[in-house]
N, C-alpha and C. Protein backbone atom coordinates (compact mmCIF):
# COMPACT_ATOMS: atom_id res chain seq x y z
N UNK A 1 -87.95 13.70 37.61
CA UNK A 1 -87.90 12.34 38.09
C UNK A 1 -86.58 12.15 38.82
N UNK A 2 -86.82 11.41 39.98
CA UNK A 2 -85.55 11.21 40.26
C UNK A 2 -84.41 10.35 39.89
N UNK A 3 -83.01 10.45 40.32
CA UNK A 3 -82.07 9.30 39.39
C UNK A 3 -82.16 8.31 41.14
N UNK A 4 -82.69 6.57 40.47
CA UNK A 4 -81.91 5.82 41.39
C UNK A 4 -80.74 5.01 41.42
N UNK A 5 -80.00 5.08 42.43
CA UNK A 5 -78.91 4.22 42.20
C UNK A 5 -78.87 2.68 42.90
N UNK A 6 -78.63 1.46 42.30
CA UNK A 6 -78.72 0.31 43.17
C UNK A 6 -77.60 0.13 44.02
N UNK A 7 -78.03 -0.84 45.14
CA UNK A 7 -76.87 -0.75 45.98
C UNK A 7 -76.00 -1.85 45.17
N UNK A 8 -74.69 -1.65 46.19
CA UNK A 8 -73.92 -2.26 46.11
C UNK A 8 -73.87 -4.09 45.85
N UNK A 9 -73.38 -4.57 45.20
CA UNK A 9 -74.60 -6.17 45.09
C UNK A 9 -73.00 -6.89 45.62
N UNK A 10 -73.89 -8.52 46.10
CA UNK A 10 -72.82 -9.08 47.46
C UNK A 10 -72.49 -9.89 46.29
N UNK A 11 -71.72 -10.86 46.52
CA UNK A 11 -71.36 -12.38 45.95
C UNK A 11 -71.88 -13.20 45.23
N UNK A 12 -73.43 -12.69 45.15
CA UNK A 12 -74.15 -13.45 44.02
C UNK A 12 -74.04 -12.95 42.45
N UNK A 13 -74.10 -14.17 41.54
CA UNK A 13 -74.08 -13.12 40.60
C UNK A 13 -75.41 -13.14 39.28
N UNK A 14 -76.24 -13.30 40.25
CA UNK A 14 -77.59 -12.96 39.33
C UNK A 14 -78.29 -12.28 40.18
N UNK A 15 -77.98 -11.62 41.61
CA UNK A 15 -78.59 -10.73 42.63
C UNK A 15 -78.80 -8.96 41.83
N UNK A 16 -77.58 -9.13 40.70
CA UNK A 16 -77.48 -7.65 39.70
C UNK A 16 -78.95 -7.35 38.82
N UNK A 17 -79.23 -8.98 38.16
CA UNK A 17 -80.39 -8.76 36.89
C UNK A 17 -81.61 -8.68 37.94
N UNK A 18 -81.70 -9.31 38.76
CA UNK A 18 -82.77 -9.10 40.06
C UNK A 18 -82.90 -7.48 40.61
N UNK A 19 -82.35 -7.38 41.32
CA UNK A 19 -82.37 -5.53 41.44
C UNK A 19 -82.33 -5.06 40.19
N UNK A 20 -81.80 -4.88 39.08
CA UNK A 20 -82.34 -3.93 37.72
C UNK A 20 -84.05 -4.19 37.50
N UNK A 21 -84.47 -5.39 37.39
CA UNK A 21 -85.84 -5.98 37.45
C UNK A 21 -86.33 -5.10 38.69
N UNK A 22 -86.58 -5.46 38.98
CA UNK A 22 -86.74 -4.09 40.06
C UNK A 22 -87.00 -3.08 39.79
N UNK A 23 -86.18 -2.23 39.82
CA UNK A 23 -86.07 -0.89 39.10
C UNK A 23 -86.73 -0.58 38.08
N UNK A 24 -86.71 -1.28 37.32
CA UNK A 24 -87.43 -1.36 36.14
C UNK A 24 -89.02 -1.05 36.54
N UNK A 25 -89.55 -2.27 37.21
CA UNK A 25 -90.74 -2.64 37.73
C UNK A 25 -91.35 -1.66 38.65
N UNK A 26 -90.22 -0.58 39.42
CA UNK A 26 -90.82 0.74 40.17
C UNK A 26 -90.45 1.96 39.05
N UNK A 27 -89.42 1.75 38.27
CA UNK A 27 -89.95 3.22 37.07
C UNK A 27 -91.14 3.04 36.41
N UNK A 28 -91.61 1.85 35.95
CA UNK A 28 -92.60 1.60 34.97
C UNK A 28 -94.01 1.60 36.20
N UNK A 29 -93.96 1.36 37.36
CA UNK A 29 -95.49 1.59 37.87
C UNK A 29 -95.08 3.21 38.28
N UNK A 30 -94.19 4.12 38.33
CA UNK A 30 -94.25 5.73 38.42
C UNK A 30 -94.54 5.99 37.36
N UNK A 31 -94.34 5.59 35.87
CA UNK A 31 -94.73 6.16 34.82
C UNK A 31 -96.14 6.05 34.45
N UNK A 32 -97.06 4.69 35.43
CA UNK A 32 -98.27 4.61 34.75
C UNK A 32 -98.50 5.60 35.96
N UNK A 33 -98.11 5.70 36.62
CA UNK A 33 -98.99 6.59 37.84
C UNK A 33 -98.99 8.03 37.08
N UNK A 34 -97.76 8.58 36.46
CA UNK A 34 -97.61 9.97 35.91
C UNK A 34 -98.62 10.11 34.54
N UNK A 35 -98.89 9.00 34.25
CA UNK A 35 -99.48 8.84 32.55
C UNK A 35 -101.09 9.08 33.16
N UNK A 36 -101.21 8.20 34.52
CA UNK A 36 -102.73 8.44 34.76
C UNK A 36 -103.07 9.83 35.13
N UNK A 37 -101.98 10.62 35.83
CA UNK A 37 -102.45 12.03 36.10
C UNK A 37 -102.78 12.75 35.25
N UNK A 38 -101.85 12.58 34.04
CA UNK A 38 -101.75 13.29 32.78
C UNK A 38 -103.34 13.22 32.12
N UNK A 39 -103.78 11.87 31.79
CA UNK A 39 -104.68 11.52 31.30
C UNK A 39 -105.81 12.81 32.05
N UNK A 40 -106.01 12.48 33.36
CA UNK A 40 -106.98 13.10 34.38
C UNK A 40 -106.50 14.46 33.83
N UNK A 41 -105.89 15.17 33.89
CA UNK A 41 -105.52 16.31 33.27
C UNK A 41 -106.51 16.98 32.24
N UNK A 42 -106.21 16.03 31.14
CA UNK A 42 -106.22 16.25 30.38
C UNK A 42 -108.06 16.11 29.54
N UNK A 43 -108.51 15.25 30.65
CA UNK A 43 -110.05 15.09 30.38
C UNK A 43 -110.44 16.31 31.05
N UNK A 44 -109.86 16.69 32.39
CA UNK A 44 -110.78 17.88 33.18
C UNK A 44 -110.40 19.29 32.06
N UNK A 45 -109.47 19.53 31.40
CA UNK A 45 -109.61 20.59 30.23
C UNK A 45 -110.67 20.29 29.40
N UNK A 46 -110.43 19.18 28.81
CA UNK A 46 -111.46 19.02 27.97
C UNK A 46 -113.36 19.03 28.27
N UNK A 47 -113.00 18.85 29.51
CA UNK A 47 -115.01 18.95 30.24
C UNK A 47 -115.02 20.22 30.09
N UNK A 48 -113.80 21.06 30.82
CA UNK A 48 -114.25 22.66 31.13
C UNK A 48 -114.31 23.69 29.22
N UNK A 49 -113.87 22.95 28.37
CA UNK A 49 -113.92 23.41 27.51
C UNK A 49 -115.36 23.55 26.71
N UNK A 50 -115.70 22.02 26.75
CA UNK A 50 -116.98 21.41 26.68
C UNK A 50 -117.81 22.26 27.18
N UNK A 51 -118.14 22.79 28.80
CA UNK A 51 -118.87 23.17 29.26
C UNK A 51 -118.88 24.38 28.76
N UNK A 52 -117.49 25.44 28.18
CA UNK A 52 -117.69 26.83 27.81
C UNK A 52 -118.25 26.78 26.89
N UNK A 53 -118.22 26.03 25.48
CA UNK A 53 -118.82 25.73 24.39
C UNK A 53 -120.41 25.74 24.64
N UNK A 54 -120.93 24.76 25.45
CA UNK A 54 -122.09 24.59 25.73
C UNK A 54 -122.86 25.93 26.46
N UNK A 55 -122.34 26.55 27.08
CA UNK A 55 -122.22 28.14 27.96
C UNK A 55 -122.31 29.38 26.39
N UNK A 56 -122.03 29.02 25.95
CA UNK A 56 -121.74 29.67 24.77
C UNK A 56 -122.92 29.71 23.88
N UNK A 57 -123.19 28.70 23.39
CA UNK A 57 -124.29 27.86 22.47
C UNK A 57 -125.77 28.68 23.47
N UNK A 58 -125.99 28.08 24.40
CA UNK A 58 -126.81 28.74 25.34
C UNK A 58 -126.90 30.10 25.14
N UNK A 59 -126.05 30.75 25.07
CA UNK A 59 -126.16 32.01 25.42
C UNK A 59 -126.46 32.68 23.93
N UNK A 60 -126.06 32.30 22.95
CA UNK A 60 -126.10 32.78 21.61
C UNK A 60 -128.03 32.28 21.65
N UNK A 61 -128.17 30.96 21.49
CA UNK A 61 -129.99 30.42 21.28
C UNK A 61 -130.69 31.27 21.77
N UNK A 62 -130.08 31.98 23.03
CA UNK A 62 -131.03 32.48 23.79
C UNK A 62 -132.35 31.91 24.84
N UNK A 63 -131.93 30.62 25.27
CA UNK A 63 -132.40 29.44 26.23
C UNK A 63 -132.78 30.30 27.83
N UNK A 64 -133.70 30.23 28.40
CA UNK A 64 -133.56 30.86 29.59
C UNK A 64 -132.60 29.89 30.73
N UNK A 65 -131.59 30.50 31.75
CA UNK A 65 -131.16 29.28 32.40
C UNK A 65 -131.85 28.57 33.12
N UNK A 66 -130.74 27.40 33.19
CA UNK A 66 -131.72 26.37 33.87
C UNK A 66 -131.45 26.57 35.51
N UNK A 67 -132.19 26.15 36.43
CA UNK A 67 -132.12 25.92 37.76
C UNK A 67 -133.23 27.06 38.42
C-alpha cells in the first residue's frame, strides 16, 4: 500500500481535520476495494475445489460423462 502524505494546510484551522477525513475516506474505500478482491479470490478457489471434489465423486461412482 502506498504511504500518503497531506499537503501542506494554509491559515485555516479546521482545513487539517478536513483533509485527514479525507484520507481516511480514500484508505477505507481502497480497503473495501482490496477486501472485495480477496473475497473474489477466495470463492473462485473454493468453486475450483468444489468442482475437483465433484470430478472426483464422478469418477469413483463410475457415472458416464456428461455432454
Amino acid at each position: 500500500m502506498k504511504d500518503f502524505t497531506l499537503p501542506p494546510v494554509g491559515g485555516r484551522a479546521d482545513a487539517r481535520p478536513q483533509a485527514e477525513r479525507g484520507l481516511i475516506g480514500y484508505r477505507l474505500g481502497e480497503l473495501e476495494r482490496r477486501v472485495g478482491r480477496l473475497e473474489a479470490f477466495v470463492l473462485g478457489m473454493l468453486c475450483t475445489i468444489a468442482l475437483s471434489v465433484l470430478g472426483g465423486l464422478i469418477a469413483v461412482i463410475g457415472l458416464p460423462p456428461v455432454g
